[in-house]
C-alpha atoms as a PDB file:
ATOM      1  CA  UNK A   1      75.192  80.492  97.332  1.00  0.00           C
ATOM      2  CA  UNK A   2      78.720  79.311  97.836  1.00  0.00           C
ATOM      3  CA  UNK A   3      81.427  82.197  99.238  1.00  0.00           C
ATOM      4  CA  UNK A   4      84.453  83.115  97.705  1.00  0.00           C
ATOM      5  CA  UNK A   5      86.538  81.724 100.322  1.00  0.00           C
ATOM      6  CA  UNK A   6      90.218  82.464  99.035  1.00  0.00           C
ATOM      7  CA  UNK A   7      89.319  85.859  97.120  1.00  0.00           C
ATOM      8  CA  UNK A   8      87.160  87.672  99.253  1.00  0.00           C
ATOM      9  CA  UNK A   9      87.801  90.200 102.314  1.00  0.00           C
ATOM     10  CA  UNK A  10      84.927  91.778 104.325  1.00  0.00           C
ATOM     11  CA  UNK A  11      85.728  94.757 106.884  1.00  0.00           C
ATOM     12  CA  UNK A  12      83.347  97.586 106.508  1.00  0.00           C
ATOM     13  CA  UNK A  13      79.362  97.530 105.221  1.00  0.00           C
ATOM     14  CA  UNK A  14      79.128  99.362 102.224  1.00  0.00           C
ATOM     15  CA  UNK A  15      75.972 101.022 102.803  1.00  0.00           C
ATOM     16  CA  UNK A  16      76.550 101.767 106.628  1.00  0.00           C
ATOM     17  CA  UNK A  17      75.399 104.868 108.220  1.00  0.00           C
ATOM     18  CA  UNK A  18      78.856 106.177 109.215  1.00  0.00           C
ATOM     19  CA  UNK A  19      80.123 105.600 105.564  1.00  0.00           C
ATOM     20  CA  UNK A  20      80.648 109.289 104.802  1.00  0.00           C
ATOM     21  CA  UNK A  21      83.148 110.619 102.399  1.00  0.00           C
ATOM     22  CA  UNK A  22      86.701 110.608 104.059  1.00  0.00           C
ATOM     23  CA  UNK A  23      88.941 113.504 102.821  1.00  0.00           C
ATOM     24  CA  UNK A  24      91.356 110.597 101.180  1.00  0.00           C
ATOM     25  CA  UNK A  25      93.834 113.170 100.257  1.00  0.00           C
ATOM     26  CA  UNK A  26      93.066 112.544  96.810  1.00  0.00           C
ATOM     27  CA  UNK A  27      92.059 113.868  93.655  1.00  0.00           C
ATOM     28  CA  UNK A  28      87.717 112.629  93.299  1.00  0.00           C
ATOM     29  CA  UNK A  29      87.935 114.203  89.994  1.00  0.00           C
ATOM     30  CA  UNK A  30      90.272 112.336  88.220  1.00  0.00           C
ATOM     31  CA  UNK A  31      88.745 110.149  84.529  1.00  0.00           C
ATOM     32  CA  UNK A  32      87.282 107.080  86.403  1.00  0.00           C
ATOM     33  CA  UNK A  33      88.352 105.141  83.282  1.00  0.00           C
ATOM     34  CA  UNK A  34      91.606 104.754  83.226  1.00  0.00           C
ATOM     35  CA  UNK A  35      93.174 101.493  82.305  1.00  0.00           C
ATOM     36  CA  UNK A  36      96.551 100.547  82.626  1.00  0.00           C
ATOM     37  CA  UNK A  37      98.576  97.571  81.303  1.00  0.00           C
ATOM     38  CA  UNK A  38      99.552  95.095  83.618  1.00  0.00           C
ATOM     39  CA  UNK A  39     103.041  95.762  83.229  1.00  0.00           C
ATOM     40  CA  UNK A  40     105.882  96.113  86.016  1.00  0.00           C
ATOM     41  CA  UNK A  41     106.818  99.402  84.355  1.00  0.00           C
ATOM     42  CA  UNK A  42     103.473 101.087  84.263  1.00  0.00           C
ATOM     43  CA  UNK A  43     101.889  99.883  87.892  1.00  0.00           C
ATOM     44  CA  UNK A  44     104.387  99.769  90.529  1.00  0.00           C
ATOM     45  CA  UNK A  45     105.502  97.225  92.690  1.00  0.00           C
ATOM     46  CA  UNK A  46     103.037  95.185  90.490  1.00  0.00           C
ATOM     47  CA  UNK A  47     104.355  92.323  88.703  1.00  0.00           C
ATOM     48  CA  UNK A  48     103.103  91.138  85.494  1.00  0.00           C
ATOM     49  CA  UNK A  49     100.858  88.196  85.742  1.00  0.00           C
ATOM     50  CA  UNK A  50     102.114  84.762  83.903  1.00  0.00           C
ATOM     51  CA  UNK A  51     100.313  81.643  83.878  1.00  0.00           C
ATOM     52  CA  UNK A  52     101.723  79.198  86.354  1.00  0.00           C
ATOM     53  CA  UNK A  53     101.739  75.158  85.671  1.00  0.00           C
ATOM     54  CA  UNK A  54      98.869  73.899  87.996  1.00  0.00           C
ATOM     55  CA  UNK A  55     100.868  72.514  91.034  1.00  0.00           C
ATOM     56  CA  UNK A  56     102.234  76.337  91.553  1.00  0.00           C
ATOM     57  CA  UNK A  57      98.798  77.776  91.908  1.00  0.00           C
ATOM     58  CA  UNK A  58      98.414  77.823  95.263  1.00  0.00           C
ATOM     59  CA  UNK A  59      97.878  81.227  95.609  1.00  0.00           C
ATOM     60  CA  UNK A  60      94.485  81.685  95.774  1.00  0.00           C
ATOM     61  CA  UNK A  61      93.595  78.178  96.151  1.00  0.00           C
ATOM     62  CA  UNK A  62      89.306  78.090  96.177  1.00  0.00           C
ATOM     63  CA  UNK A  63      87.380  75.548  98.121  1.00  0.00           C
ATOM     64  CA  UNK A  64      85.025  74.727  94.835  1.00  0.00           C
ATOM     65  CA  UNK A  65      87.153  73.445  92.109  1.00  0.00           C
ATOM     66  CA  UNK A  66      87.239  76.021  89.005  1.00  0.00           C
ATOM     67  CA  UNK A  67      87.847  75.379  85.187  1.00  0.00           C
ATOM     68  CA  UNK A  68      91.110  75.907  83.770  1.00  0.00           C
ATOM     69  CA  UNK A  69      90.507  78.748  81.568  1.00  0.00           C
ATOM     70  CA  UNK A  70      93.112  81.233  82.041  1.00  0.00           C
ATOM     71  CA  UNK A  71      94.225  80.438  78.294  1.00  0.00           C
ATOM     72  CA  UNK A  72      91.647  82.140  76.962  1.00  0.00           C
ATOM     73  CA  UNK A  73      91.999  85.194  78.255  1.00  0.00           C
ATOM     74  CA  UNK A  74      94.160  88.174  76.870  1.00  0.00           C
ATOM     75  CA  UNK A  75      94.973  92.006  77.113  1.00  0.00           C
ATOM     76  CA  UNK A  76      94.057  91.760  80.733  1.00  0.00           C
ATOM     77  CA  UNK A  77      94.469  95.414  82.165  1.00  0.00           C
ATOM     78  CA  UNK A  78      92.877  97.150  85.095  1.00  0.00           C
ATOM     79  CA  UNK A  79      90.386 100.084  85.786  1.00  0.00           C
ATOM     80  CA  UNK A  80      90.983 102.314  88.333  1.00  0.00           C
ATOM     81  CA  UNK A  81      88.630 104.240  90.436  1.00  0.00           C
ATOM     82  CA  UNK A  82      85.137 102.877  88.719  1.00  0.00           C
ATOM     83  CA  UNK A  83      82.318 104.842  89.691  1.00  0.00           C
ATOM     84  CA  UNK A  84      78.698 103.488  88.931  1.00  0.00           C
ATOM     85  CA  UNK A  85      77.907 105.789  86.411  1.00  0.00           C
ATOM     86  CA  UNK A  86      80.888 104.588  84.353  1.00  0.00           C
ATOM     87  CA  UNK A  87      79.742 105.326  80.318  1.00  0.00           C
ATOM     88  CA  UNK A  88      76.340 103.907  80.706  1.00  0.00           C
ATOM     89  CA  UNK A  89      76.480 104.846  76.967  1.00  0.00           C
ATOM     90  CA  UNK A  90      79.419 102.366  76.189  1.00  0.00           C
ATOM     91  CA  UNK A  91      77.896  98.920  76.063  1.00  0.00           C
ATOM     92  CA  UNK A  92      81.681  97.565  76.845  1.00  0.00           C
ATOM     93  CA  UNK A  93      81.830  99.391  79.983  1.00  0.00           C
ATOM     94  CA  UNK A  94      77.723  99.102  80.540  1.00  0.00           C
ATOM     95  CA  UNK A  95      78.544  95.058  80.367  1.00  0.00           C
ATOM     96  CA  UNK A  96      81.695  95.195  82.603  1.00  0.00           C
ATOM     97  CA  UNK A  97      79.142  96.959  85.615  1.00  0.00           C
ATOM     98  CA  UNK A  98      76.357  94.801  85.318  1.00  0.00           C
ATOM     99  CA  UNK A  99      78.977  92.042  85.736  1.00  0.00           C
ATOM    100  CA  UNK A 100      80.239  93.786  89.002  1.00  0.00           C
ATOM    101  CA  UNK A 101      76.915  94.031  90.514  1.00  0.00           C
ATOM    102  CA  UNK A 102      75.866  90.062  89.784  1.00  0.00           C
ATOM    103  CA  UNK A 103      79.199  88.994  90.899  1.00  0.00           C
ATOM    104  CA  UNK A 104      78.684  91.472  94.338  1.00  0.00           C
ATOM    105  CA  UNK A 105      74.885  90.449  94.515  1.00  0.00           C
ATOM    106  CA  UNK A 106      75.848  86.809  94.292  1.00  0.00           C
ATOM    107  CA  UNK A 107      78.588  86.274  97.031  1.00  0.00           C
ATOM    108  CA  UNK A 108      77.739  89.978  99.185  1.00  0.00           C
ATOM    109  CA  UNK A 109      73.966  90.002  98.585  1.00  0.00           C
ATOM    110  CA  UNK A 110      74.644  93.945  97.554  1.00  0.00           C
ATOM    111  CA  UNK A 111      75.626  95.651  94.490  1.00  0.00           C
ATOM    112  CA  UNK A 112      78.944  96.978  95.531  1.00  0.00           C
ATOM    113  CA  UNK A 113      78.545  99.669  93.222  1.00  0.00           C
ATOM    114  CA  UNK A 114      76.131 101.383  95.343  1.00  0.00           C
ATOM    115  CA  UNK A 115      78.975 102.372  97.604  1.00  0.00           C
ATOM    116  CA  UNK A 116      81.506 103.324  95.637  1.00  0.00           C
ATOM    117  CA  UNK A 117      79.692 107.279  94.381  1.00  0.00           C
ATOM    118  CA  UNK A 118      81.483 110.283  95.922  1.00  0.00           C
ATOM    119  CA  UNK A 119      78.562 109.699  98.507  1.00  0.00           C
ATOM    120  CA  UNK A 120      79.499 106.480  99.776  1.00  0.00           C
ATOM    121  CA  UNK A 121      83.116 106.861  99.975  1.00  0.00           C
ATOM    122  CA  UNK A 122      84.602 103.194  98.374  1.00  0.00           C
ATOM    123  CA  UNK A 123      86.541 103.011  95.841  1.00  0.00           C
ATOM    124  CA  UNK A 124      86.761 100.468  93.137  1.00  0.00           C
ATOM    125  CA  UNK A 125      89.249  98.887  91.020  1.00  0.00           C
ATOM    126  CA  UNK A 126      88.726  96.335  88.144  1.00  0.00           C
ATOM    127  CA  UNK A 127      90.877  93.775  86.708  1.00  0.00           C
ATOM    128  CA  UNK A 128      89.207  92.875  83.199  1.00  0.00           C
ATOM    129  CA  UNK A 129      90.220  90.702  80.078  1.00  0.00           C
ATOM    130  CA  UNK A 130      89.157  89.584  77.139  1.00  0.00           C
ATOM    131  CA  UNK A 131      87.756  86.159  76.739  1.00  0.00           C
ATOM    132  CA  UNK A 132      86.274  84.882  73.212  1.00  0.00           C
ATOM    133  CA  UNK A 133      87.053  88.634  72.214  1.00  0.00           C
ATOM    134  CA  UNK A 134      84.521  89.992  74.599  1.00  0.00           C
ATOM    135  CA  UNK A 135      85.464  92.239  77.458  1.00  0.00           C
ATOM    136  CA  UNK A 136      85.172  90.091  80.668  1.00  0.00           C
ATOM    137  CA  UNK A 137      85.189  91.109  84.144  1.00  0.00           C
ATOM    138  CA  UNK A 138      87.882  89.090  85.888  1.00  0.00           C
ATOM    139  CA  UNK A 139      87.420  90.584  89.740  1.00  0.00           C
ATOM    140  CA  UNK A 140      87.014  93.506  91.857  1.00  0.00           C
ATOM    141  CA  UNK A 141      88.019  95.045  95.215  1.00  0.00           C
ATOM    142  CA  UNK A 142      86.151  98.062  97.481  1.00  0.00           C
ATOM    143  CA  UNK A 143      88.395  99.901  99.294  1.00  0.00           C
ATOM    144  CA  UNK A 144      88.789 103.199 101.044  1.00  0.00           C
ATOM    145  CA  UNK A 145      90.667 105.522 103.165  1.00  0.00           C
ATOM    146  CA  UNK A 146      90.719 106.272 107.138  1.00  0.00           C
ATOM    147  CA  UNK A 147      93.198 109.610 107.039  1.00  0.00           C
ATOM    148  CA  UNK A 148      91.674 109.879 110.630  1.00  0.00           C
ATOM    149  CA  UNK A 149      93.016 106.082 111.769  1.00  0.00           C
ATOM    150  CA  UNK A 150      95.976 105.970 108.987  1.00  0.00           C
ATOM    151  CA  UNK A 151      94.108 103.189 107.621  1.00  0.00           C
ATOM    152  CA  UNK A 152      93.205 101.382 103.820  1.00  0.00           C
ATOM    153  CA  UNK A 153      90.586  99.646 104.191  1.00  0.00           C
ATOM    154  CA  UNK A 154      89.691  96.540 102.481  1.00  0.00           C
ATOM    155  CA  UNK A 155      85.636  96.028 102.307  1.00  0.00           C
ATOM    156  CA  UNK A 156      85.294  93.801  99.257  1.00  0.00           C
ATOM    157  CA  UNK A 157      87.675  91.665  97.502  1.00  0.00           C
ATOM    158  CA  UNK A 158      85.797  88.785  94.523  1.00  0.00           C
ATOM    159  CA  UNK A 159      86.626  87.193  91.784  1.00  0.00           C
ATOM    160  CA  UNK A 160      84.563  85.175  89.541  1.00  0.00           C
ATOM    161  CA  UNK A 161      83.940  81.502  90.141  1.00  0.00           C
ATOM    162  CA  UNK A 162      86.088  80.128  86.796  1.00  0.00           C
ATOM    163  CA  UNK A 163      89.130  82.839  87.262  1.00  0.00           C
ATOM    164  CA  UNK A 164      89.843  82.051  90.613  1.00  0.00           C
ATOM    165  CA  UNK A 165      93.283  80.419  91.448  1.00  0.00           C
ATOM    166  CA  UNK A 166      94.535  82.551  88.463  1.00  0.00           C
ATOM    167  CA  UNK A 167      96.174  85.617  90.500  1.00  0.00           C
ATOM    168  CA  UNK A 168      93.803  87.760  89.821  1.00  0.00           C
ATOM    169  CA  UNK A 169      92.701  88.023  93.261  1.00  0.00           C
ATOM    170  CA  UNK A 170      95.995  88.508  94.344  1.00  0.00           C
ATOM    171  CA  UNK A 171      97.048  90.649  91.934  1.00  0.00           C
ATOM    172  CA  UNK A 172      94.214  93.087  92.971  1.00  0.00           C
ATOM    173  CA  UNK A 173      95.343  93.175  96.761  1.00  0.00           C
ATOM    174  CA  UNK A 174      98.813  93.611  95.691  1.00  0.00           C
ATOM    175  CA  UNK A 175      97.853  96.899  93.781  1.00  0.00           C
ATOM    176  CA  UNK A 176      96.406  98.179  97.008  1.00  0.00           C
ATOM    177  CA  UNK A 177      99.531  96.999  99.293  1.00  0.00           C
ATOM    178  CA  UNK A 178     101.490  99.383  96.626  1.00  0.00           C
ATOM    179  CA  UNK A 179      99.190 102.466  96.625  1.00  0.00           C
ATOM    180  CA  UNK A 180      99.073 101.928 100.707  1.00  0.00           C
ATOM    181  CA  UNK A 181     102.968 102.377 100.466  1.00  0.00           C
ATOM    182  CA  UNK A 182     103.032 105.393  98.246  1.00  0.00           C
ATOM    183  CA  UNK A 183     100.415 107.583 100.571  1.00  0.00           C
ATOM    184  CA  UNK A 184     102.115 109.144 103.815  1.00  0.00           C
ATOM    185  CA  UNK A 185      99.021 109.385 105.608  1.00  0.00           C
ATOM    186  CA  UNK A 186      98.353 105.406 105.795  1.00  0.00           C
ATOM    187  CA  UNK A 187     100.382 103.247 108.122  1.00  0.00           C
ATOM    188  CA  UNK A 188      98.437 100.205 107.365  1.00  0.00           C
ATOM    189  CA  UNK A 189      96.291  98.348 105.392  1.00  0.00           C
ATOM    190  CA  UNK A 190      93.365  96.588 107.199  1.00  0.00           C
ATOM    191  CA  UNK A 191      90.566  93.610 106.466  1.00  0.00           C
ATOM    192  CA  UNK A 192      88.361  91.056 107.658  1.00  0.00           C
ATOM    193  CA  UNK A 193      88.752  87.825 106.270  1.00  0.00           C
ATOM    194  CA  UNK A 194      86.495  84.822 105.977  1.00  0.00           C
ATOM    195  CA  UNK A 195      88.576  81.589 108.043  1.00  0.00           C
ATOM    196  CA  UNK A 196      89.095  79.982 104.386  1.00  0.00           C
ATOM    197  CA  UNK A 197      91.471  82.784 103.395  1.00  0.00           C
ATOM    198  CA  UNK A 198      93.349  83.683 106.237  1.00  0.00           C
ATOM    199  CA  UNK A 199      96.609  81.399 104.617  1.00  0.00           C
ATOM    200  CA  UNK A 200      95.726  83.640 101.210  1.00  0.00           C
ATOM    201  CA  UNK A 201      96.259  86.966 103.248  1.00  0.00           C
ATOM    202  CA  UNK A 202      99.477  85.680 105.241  1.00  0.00           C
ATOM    203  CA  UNK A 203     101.130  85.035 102.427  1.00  0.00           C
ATOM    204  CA  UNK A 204     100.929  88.484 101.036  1.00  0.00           C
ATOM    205  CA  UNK A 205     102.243  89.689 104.530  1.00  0.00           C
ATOM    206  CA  UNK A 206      98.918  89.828 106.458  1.00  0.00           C
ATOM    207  CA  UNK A 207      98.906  89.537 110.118  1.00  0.00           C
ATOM    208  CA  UNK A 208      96.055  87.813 111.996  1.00  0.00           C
ATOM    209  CA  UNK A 209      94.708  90.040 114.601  1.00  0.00           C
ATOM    210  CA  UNK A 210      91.613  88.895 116.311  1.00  0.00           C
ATOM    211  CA  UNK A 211      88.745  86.763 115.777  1.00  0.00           C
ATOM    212  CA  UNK A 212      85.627  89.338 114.980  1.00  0.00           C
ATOM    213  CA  UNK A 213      82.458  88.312 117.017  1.00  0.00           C
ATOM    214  CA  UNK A 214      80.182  86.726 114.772  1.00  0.00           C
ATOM    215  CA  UNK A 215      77.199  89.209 113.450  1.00  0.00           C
ATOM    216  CA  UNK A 216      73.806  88.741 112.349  1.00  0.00           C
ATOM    217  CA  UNK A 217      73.606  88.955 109.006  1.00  0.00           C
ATOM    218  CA  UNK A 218      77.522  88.691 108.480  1.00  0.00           C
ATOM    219  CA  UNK A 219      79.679  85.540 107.627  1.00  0.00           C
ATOM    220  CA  UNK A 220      80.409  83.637 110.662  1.00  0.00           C
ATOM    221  CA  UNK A 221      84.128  83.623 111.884  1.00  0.00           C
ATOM    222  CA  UNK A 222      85.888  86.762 110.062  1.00  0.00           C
ATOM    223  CA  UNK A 223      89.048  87.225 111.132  1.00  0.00           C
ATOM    224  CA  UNK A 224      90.311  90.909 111.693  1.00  0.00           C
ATOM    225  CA  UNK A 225      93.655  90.907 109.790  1.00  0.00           C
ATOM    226  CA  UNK A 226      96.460  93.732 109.217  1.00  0.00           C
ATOM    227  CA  UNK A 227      99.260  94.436 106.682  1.00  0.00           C
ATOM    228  CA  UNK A 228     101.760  97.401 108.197  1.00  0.00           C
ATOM    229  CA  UNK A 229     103.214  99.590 105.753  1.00  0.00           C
ATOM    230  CA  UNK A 230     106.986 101.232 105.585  1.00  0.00           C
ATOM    231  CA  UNK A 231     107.396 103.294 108.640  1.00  0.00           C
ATOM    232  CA  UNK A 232     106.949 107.072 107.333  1.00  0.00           C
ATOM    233  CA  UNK A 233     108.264 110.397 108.629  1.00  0.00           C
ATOM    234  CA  UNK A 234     104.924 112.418 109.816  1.00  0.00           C
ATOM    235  CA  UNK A 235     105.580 115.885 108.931  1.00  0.00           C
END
C-alpha cells in the first residue's frame, strides 16, 4: 500500500477514546448535503480551481507518478459536513461514501467515516466531480474543533491516486485555513504531516514544529506542523 505522501495529514486517531464531541460552536444540525460551487464568490477566500500547464503543478507534487486526467473532469463542487448516513437511498451519494471509505481503508487502514457521526466528533468535507458523467469522488479531509485549545484540527487529508497534483488537495486545506479565520474561538490550525509533505504544508503557510516520536502502528516520522490564524479580540 503506497501513502499519499503530498495529500495526506495525520494528527488525531479517529476512533480514539478521548474523541468525544467538542462543543464546536456550531450548528450539528445543519443539511449535511450541501454543495457549493467552487467559485471565489460563493466559498471565501477560496479561489476557483484552473488547470495549470504541467511544469506549474508543483503543488501537490506525489511521489508515484499519476495520469493526467484532470480534463475529464467537470462541475467539480464540494460537500460540506458529510455524515455517514448521507442518503443511503441516493445511489449518487451511496457511490460517493463507499468511495470515501476505500480511499480511507486504502491509505489509513480505517473508514474515516466511522468518525465523523455526532459521536465521534470529525467532520468531513468532499471535493467531488464528474468524470465520464458519473459523480466521482476527487478527495476528502477529517477535521475538527478544540474550543478548549483554540485549535482546528487536521486528522485526515487524501486524495485519490490519478487526481493528485491537480489542487484538489490543496484546495481542500485551503477551505479549512478560511473557515479557521472566520471562527473567533480558533487561533490556529494544527496537523501532523508525513516527511514527504512537509514542503506541501509550508507553502500554504504551515510552520514545522517538532518531529512526533514515531508510534506503533502510526507512519514513521510525522512531523507536528502549525498554521496561526489572524490575531482575534477575545471577548
Amino acid at each position: 500500500m503506497t501513502c499519499l505522501e503530498e495529500e495526506q495529514g495525520q494528527s488525531d486517531d479517529l476512533n480514539s477514546k478521548d474523541g468525544k464531541s467538542p462543543d464546536e460552536g456550531q450548528n450539528d444540525e445543519k443539511d449535511p448535503t450541501v454543495e457549493n460551487n467552487i467559485k471565489a464568490a460563493e466559498v471565501d477566500e477560496i479561489k476557483s480551481f484552473k488547470c495549470k500547464e504541467k511544469e506549474q503543478r508543483d503543488d501537490e507534487a506525489s511521489t508515484v507518478e499519476s495520469e493526467r486526467i484532470y480534463e475529464e473532469v467537470t462541475e467539480t463542487s464540494l460537500w460540506l459536513d458529510v455524515k455517514p448516513g448521507l442518503d443511503k437511498l441516493d445511489p449518487t451519494k451511496a457511490s460517493v461514501l463507499e468511495q470515501v471509505s476505500a480511499l480511507g481503508d486504502d491509505i489509513f487502514g480505517d473508514d474515516p467515516l466511522v468518525g465523523c457521526s455526532k459521536r465521534g466528533g470529525w467532520r468531513m468535507h468532499l471535493a467531488v466531480g464528474q468524470v465520464a458523467e458519473k459523480t466521482t469522488l476527487l478527495g476528502f479531509i477529517v477535521w475538527r474543533i478544540k474550543p478548549e485549545r483554540n485549535m482546528l484540527i487536521v486528522s485526515q487529508l487524501a486524495v485519490p491516486e490519478q487526481f493528485r497534483r491537480h489542487g484538489f488537495g490543496k484546495m481542500l486545506v485551503e477551505l479549512l485555513i478560511a473557515e479557521a479565520k472566520r471562527l473567533p474561538q480558533v487561533y490556529t490550525v494544527s496537523l501532523s504531516s508525513l516527511p514527504g509533505s512537509v514542503k506541501f504544508y509550508k507553502r500554504l503557510g504551515f510552520k514545522q514544529v517538532q518531529r512526533l516520536p514515531d508510534v506503533e502502528g502510526k507512519k514513521e516520522g510525522q512531523v507536528f506542523m502549525q498554521l496561526k490564524t489572524p490575531t482575534k479580540k477575545k471577548k
